[in-house]
C-alpha atoms as a PDB file:
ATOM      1  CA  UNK A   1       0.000   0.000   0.000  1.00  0.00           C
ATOM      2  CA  UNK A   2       1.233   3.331  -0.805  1.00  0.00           C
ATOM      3  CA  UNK A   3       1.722   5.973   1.727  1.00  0.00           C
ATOM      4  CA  UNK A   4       0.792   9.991   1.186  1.00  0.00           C
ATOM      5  CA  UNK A   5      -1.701   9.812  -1.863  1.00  0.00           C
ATOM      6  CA  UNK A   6      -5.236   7.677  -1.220  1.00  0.00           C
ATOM      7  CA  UNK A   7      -6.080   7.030  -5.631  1.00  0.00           C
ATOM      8  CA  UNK A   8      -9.868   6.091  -5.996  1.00  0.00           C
ATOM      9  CA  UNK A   9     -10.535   2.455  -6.945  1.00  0.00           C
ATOM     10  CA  UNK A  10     -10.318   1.856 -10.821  1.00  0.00           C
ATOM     11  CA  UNK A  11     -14.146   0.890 -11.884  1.00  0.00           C
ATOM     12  CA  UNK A  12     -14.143  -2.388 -13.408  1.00  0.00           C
ATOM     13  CA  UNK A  13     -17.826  -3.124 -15.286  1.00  0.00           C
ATOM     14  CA  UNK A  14     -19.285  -6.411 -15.563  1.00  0.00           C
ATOM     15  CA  UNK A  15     -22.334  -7.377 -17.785  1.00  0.00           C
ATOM     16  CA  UNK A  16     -24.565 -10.796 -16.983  1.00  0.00           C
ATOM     17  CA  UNK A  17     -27.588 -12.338 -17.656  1.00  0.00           C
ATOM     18  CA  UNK A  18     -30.195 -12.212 -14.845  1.00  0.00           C
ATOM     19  CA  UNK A  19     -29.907 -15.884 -14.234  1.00  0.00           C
ATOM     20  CA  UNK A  20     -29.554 -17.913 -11.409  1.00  0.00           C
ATOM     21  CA  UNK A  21     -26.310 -19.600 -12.679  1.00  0.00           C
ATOM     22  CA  UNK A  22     -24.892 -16.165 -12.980  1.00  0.00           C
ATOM     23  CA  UNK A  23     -26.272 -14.673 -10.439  1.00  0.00           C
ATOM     24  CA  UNK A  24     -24.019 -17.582  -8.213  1.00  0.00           C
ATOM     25  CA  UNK A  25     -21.138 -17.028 -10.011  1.00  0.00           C
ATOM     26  CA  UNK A  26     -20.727 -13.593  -9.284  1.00  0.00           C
ATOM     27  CA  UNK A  27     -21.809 -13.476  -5.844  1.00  0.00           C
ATOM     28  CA  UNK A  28     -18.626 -13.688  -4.075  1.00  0.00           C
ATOM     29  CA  UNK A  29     -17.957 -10.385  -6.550  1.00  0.00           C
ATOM     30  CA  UNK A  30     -21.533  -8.773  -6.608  1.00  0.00           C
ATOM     31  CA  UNK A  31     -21.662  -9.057  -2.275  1.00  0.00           C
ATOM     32  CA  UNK A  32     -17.988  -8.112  -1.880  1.00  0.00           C
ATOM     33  CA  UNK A  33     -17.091 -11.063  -0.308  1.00  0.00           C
ATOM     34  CA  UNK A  34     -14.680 -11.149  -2.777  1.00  0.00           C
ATOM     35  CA  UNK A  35     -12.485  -8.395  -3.114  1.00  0.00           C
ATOM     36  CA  UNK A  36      -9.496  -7.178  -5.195  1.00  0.00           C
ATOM     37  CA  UNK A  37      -7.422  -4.211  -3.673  1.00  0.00           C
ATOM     38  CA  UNK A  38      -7.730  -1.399  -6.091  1.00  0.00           C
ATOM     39  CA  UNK A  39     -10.337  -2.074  -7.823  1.00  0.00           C
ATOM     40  CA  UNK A  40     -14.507  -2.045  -7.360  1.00  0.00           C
ATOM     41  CA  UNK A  41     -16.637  -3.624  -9.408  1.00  0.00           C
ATOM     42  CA  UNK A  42     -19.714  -2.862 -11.217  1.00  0.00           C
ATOM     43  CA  UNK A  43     -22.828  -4.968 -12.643  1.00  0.00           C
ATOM     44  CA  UNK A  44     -24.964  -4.346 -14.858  1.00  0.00           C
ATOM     45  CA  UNK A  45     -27.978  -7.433 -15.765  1.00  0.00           C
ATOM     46  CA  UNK A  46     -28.841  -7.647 -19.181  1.00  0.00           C
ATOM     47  CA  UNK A  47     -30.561 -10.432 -21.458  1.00  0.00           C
ATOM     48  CA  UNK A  48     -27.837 -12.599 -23.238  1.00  0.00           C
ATOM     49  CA  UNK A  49     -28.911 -11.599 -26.625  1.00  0.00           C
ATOM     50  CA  UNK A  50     -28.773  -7.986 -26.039  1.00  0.00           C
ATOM     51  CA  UNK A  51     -25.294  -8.362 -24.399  1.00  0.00           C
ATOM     52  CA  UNK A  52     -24.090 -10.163 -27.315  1.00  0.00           C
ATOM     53  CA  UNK A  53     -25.466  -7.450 -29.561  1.00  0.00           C
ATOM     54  CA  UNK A  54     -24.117  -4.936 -26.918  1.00  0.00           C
ATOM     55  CA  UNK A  55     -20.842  -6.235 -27.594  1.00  0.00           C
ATOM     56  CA  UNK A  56     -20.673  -6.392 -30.773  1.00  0.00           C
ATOM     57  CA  UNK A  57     -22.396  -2.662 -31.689  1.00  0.00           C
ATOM     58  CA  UNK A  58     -21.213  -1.210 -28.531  1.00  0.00           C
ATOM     59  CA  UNK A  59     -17.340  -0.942 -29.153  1.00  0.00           C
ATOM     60  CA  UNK A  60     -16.641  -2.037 -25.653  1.00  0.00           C
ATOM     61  CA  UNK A  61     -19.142  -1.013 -23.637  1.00  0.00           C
ATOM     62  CA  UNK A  62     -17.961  -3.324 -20.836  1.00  0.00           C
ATOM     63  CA  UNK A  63     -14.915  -4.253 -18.965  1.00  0.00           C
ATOM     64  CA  UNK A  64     -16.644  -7.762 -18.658  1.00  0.00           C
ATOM     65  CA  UNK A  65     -19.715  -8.811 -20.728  1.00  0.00           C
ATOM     66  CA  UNK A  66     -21.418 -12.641 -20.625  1.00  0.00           C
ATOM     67  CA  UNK A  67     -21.507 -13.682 -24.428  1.00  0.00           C
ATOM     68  CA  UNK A  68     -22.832 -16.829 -26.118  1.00  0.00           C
ATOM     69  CA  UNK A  69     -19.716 -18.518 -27.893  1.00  0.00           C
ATOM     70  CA  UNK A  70     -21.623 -17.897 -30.842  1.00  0.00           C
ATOM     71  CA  UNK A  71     -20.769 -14.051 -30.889  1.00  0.00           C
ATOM     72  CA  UNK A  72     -17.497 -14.441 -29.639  1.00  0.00           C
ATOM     73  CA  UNK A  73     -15.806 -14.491 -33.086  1.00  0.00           C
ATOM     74  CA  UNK A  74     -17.332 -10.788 -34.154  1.00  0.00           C
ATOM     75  CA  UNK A  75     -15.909  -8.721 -31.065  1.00  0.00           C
ATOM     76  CA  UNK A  76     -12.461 -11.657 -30.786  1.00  0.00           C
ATOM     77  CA  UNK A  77     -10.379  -8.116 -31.991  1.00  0.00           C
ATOM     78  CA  UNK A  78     -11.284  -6.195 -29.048  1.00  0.00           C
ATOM     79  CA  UNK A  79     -11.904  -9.355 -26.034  1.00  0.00           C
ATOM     80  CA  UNK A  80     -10.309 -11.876 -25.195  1.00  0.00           C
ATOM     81  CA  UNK A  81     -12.094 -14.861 -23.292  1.00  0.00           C
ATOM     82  CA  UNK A  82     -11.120 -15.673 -19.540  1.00  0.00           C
ATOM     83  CA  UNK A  83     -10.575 -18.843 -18.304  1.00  0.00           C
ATOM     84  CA  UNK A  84     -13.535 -19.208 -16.261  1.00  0.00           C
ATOM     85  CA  UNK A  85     -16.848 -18.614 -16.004  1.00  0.00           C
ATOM     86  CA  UNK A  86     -18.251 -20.837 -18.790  1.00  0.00           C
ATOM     87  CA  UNK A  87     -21.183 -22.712 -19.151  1.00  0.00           C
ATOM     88  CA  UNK A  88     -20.978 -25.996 -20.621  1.00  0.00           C
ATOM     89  CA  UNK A  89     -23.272 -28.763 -20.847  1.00  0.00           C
ATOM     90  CA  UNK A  90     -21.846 -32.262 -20.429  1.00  0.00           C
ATOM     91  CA  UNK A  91     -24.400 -33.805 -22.814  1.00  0.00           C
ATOM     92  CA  UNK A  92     -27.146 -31.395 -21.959  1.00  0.00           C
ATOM     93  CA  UNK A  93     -27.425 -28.400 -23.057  1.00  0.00           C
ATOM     94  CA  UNK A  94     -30.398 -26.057 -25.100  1.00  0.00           C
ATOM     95  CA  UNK A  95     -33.893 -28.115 -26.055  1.00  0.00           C
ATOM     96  CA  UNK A  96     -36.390 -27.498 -28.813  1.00  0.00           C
ATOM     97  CA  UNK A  97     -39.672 -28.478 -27.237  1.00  0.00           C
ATOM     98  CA  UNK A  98     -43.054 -29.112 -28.824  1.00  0.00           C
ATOM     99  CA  UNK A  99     -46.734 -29.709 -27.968  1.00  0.00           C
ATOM    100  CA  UNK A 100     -46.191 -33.165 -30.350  1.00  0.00           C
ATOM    101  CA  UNK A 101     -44.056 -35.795 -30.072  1.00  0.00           C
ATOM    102  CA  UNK A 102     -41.694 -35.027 -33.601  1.00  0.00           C
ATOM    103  CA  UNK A 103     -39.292 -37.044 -34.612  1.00  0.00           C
ATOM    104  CA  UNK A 104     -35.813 -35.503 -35.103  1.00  0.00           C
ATOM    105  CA  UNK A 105     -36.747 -35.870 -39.006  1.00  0.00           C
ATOM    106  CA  UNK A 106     -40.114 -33.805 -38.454  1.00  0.00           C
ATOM    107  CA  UNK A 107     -38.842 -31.349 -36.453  1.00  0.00           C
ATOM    108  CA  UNK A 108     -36.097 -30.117 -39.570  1.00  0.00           C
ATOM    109  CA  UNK A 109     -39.239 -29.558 -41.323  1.00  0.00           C
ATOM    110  CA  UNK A 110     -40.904 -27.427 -38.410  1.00  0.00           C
ATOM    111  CA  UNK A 111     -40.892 -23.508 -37.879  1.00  0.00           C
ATOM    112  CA  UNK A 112     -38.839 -22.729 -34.318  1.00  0.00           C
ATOM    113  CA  UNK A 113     -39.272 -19.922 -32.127  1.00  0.00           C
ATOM    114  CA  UNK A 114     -35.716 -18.991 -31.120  1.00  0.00           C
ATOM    115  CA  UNK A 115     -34.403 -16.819 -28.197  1.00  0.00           C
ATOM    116  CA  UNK A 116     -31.387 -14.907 -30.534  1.00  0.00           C
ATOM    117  CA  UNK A 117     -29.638 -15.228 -34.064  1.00  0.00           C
ATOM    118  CA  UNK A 118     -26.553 -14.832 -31.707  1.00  0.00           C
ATOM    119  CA  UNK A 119     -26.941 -17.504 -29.330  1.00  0.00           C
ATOM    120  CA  UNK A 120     -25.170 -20.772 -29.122  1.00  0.00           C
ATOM    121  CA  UNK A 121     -28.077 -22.415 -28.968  1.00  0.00           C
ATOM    122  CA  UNK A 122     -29.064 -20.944 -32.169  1.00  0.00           C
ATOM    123  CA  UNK A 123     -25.878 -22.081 -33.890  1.00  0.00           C
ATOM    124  CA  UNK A 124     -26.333 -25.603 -33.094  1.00  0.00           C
ATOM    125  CA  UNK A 125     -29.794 -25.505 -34.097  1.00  0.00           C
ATOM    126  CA  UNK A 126     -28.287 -24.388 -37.632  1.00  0.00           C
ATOM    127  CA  UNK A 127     -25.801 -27.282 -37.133  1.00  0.00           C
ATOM    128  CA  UNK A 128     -28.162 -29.709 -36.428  1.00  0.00           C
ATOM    129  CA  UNK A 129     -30.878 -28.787 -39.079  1.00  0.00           C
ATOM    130  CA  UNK A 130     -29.314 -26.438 -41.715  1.00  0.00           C
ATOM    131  CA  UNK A 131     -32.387 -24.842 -43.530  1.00  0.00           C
ATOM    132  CA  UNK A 132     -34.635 -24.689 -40.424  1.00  0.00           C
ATOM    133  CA  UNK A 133     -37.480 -21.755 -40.368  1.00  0.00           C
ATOM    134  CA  UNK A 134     -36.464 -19.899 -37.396  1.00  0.00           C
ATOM    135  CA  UNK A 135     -38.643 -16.884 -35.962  1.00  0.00           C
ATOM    136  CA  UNK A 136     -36.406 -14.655 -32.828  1.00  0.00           C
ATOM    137  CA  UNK A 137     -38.711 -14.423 -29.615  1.00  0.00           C
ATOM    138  CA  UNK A 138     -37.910 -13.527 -26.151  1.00  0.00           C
ATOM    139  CA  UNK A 139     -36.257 -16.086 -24.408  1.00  0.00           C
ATOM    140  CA  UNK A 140     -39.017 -16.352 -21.622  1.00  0.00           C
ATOM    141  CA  UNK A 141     -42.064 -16.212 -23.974  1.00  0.00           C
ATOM    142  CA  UNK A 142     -40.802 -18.884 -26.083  1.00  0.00           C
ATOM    143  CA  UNK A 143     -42.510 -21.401 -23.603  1.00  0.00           C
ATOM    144  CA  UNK A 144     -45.589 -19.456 -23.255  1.00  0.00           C
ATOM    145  CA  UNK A 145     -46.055 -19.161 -27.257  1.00  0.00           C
ATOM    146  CA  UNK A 146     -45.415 -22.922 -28.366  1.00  0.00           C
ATOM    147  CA  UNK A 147     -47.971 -23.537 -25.779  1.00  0.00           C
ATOM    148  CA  UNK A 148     -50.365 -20.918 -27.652  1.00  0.00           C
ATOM    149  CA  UNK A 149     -49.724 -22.907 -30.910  1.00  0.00           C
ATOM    150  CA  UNK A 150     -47.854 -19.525 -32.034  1.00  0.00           C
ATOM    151  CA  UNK A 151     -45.021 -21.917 -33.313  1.00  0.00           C
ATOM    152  CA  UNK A 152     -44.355 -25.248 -33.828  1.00  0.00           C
ATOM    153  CA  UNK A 153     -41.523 -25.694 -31.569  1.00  0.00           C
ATOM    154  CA  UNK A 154     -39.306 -23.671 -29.256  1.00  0.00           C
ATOM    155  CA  UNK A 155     -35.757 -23.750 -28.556  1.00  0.00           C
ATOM    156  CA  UNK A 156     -35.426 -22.944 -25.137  1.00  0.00           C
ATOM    157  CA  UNK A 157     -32.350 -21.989 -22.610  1.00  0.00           C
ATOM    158  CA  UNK A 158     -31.580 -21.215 -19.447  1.00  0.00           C
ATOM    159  CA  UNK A 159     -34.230 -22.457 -16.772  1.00  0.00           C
ATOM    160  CA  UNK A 160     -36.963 -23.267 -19.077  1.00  0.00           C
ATOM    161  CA  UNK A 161     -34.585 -26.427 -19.537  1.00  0.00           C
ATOM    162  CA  UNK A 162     -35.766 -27.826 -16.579  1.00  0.00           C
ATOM    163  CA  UNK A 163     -39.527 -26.165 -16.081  1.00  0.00           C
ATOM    164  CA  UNK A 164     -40.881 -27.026 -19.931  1.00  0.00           C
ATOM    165  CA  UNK A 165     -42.702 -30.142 -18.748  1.00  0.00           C
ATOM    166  CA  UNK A 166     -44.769 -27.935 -16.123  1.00  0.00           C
ATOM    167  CA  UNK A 167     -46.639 -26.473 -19.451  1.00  0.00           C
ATOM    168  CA  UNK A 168     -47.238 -29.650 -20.966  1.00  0.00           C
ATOM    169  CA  UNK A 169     -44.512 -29.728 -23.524  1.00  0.00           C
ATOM    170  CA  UNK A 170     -42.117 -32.808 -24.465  1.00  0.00           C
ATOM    171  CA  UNK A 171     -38.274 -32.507 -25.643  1.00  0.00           C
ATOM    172  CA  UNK A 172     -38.149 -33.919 -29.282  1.00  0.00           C
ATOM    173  CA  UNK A 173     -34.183 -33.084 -28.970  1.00  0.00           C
ATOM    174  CA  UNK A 174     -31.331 -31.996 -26.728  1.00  0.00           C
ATOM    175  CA  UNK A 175     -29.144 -30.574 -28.640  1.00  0.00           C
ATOM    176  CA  UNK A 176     -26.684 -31.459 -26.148  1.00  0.00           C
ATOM    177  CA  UNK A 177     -27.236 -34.622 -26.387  1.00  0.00           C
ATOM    178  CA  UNK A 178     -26.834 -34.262 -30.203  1.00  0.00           C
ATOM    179  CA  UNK A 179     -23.834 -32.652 -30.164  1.00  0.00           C
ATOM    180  CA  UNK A 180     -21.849 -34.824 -27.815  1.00  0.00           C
ATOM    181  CA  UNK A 181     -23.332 -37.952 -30.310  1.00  0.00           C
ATOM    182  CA  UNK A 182     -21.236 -35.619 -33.035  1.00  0.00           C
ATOM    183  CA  UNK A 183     -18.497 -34.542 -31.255  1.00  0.00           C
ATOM    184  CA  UNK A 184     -17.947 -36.473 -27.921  1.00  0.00           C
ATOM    185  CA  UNK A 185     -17.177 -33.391 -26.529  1.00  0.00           C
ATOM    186  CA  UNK A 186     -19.097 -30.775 -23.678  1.00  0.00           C
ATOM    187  CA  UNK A 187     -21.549 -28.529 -25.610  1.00  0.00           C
ATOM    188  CA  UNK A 188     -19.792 -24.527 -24.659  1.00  0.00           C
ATOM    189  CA  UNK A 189     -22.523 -22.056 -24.339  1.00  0.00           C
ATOM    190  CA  UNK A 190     -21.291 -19.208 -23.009  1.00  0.00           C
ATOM    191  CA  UNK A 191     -18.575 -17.498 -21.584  1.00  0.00           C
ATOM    192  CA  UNK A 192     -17.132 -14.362 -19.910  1.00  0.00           C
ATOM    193  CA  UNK A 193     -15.203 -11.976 -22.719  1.00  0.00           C
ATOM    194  CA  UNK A 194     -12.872  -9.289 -21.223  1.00  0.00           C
ATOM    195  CA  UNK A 195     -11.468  -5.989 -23.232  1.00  0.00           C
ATOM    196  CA  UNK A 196      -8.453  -6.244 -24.444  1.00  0.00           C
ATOM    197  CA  UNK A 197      -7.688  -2.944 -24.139  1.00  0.00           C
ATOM    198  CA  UNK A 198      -6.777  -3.048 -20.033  1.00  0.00           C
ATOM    199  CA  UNK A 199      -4.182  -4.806 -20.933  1.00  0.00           C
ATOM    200  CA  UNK A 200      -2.350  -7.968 -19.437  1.00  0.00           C
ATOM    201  CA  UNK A 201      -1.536  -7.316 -15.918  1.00  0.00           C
ATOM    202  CA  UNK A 202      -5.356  -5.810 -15.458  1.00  0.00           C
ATOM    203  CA  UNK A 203      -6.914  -8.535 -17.460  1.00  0.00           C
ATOM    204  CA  UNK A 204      -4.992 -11.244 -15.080  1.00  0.00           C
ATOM    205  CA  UNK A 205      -6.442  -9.768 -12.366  1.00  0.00           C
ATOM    206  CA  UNK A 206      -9.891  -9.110 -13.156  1.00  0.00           C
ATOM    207  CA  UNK A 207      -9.499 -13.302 -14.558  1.00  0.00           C
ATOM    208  CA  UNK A 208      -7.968 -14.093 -11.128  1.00  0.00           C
ATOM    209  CA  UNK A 209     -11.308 -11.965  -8.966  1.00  0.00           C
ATOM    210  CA  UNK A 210     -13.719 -13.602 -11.338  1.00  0.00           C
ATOM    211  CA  UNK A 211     -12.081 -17.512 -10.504  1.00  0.00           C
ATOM    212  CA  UNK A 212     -12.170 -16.587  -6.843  1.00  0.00           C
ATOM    213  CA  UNK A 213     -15.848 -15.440  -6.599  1.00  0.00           C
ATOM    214  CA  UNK A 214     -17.060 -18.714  -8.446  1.00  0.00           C
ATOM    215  CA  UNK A 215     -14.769 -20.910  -5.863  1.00  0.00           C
ATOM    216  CA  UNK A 216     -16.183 -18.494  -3.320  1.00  0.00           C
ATOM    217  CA  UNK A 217     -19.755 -19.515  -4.569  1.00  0.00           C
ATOM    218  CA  UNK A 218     -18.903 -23.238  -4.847  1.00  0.00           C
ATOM    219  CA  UNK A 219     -17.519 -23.445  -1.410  1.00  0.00           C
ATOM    220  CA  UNK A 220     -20.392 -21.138   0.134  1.00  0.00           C
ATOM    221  CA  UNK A 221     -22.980 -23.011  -1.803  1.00  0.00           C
ATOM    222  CA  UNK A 222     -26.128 -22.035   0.487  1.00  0.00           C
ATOM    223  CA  UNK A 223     -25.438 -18.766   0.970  1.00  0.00           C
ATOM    224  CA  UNK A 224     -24.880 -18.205  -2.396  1.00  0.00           C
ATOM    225  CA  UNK A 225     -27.729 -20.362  -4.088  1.00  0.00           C
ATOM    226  CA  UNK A 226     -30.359 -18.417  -1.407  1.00  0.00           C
ATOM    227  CA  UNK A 227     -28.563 -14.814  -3.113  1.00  0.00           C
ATOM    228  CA  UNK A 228     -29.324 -16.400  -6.843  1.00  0.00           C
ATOM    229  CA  UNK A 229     -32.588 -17.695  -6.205  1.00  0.00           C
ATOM    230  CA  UNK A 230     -33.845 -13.846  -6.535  1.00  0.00           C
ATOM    231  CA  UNK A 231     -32.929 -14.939 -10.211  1.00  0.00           C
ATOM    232  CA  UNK A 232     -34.458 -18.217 -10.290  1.00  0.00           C
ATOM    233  CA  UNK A 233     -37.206 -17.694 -12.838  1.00  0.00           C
ATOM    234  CA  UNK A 234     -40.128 -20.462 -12.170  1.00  0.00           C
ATOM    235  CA  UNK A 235     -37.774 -22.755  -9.898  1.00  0.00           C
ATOM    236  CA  UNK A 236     -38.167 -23.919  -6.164  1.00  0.00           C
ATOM    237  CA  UNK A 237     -34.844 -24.673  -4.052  1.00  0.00           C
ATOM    238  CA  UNK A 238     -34.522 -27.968  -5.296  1.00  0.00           C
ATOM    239  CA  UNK A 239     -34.895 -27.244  -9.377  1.00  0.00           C
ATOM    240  CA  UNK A 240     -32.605 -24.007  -8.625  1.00  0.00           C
ATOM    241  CA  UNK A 241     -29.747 -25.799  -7.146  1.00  0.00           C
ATOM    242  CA  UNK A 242     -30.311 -28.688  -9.859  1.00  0.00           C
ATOM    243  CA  UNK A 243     -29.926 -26.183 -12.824  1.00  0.00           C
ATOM    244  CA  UNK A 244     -26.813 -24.042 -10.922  1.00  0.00           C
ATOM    245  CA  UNK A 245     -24.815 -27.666 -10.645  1.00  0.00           C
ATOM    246  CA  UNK A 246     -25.790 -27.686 -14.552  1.00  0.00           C
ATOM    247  CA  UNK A 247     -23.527 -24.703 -15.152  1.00  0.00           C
ATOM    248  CA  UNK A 248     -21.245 -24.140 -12.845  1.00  0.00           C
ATOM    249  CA  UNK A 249     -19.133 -26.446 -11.305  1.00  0.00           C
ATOM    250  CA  UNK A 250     -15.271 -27.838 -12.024  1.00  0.00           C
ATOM    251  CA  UNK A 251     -15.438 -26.835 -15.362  1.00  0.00           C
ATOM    252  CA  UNK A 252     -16.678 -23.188 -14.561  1.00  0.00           C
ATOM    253  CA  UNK A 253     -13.545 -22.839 -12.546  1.00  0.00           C
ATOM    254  CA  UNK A 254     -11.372 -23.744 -15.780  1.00  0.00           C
ATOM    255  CA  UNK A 255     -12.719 -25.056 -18.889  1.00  0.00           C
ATOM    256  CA  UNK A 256     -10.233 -28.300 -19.269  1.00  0.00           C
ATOM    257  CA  UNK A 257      -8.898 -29.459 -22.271  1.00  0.00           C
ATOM    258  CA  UNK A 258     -11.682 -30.959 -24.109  1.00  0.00           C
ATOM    259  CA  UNK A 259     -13.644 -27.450 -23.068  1.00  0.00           C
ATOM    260  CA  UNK A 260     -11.536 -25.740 -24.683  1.00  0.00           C
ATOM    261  CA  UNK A 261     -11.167 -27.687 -27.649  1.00  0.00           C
ATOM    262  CA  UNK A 262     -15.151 -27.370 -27.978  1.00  0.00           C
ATOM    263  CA  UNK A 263     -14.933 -23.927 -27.998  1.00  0.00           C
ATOM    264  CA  UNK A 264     -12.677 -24.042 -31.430  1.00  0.00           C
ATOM    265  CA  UNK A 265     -14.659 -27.076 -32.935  1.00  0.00           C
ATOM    266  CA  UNK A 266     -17.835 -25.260 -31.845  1.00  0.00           C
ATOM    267  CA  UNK A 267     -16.816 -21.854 -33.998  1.00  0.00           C
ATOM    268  CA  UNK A 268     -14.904 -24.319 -36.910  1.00  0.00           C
ATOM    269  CA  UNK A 269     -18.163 -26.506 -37.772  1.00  0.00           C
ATOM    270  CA  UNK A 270     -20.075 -22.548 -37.540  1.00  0.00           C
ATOM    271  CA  UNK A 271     -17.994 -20.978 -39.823  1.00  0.00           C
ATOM    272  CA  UNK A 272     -17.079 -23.827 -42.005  1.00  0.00           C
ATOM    273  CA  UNK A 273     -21.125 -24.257 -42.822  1.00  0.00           C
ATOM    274  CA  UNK A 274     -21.041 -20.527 -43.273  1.00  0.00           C
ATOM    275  CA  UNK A 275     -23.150 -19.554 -40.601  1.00  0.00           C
ATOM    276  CA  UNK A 276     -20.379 -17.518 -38.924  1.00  0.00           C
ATOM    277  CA  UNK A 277     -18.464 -15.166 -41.917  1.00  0.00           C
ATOM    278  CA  UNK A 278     -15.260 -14.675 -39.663  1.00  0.00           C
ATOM    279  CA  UNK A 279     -12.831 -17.265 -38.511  1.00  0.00           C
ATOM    280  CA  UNK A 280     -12.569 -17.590 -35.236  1.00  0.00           C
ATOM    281  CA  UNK A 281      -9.124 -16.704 -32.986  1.00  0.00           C
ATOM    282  CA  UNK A 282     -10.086 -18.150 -29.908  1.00  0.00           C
ATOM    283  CA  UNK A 283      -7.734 -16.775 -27.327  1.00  0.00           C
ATOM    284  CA  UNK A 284      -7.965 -17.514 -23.517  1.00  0.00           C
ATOM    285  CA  UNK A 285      -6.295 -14.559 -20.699  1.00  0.00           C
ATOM    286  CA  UNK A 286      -4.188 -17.055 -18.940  1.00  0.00           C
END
């Protein structure tokens, strides 16, 4: 600590989804149980889609912003991705759901109402079923509409993975599931970009606060799942810790190997069926 001269914190922003599984990530962060001398941070909660968008049209409008994987390649010149903080299904991962049992043939032929053009789950959608008839709706009324008969089918993340059943709808495929059949490899959904522009000894940092406050979470799990369940759309206790052990656990912490290796197939398969126009420079702040 420096003697004579008291310098204000440096503001470090952070951007998430108002989700349970983020919300317990960055509660050792958010209730400043974690702390990093020197620095305060900031959050603002924001849809995924319009963070993605955010990043991409907003020329760094965040220190830290959640993205899907899908947008990282369109803002990779000004972020980086940090080490942690992902969420990766381990052959789970986004659903389309339907009123009607569809095969996976029927459903390629089916219009889907998707949460974001920008989301992972979208991509593998495309993946999965190439010329699909996609319409973009809200993440949370996509449940609410299939059930109206608005669309065929939804394609639903987040918690509606585990509460679609409550509405009387059945999973015709997880694309999870699908992907691992394709891959054998963990389906990477999103992740936690940082700006480049702090530059490394900042970046390590903020990457070292962010690992700490989802250890802090993981080894304070009560505490912290009682903070997220403010965030737990539609979920008791039971659901909301079952869908936080989804997404973050071990591989939150650090994405292994094979994690990261999904990450580059992931963006290869996107931009190789020309779904993605830019090749992807996946680079992780060590």
């Amino acid at each position: 600590m420096h003697s004579g001269t008291l310098s204000q914190p440096r503001e470090i922003t952070i951007a998430h989804s108002p989700d349970s599984d983020d919300a317990f990530m960055f509660y050792g962060l958010a209730t400043n149980k974690v702390r990093v001398p020197g620095l305060r941070f900031t959050h603002t909660l924001c849809d995924i889609e319009t963070l993605n968008r955010k990043a991409i049209e907003g020329n760094g409008l965040y220190d830290v912003t959640a993205i899907s994987f899908h947008a990282y390649p369109y803002i990779q010149d000004r972020y980086a991705l940090l080490a942690s903080g992902g969420s990766v299904g381990e052959g789970y991962g986004p659903m389309i759901v339907a009123k009607h049992p569809y095969s996976r043939s029927e459903i390629k032929q089916k219009r889907v109402a998707v949460p974001g053009a920008l989301t992972t789950a979208y991509l593998v959608l495309r993946l999965f079923a190439p010329g699909i008839e996609t319409e973009v709706v809200p993440f949370d009324q996509i449940i609410p509409q299939v059930v109206e008969g608005r669309h065929d089918a939804g394609l639903i993340i987040h918690e509606g993975q585990l509460s679609y059943s409550k509405s009387g709808l059945q999973r015709v495929v997880d694309l999870g599931r699908w992907w691992y059949e394709e891959t054998h490899l963990p389906l990477p959904l999103g992740g936690n970009a940082i700006r480049r522009s702090l530059g490394p000894e900042l970046m390590s940092s903020v990457s070292t606060a962010l690992r700490e406050s989802i250890q802090y979470a993981l080894d304070h799990r009560e505490e912290a799942l009682a903070y997220s369940m403010q965030f737990a759309r539609d979920l008791d206790v039971q659901l909301a810790d079952k869908f936080v052990g989804m997404y973050v656990n071990e591989r939150t912490l650090d994405y292994g190997q094979d994690g990261r290796e999904a990450v580059r197939r992931l963006l290869e398969m996107g931009h190789r069926a020309g779904i993605i126009p830019h090749e992807a420079k996946v680079e992780f702040v060590a």
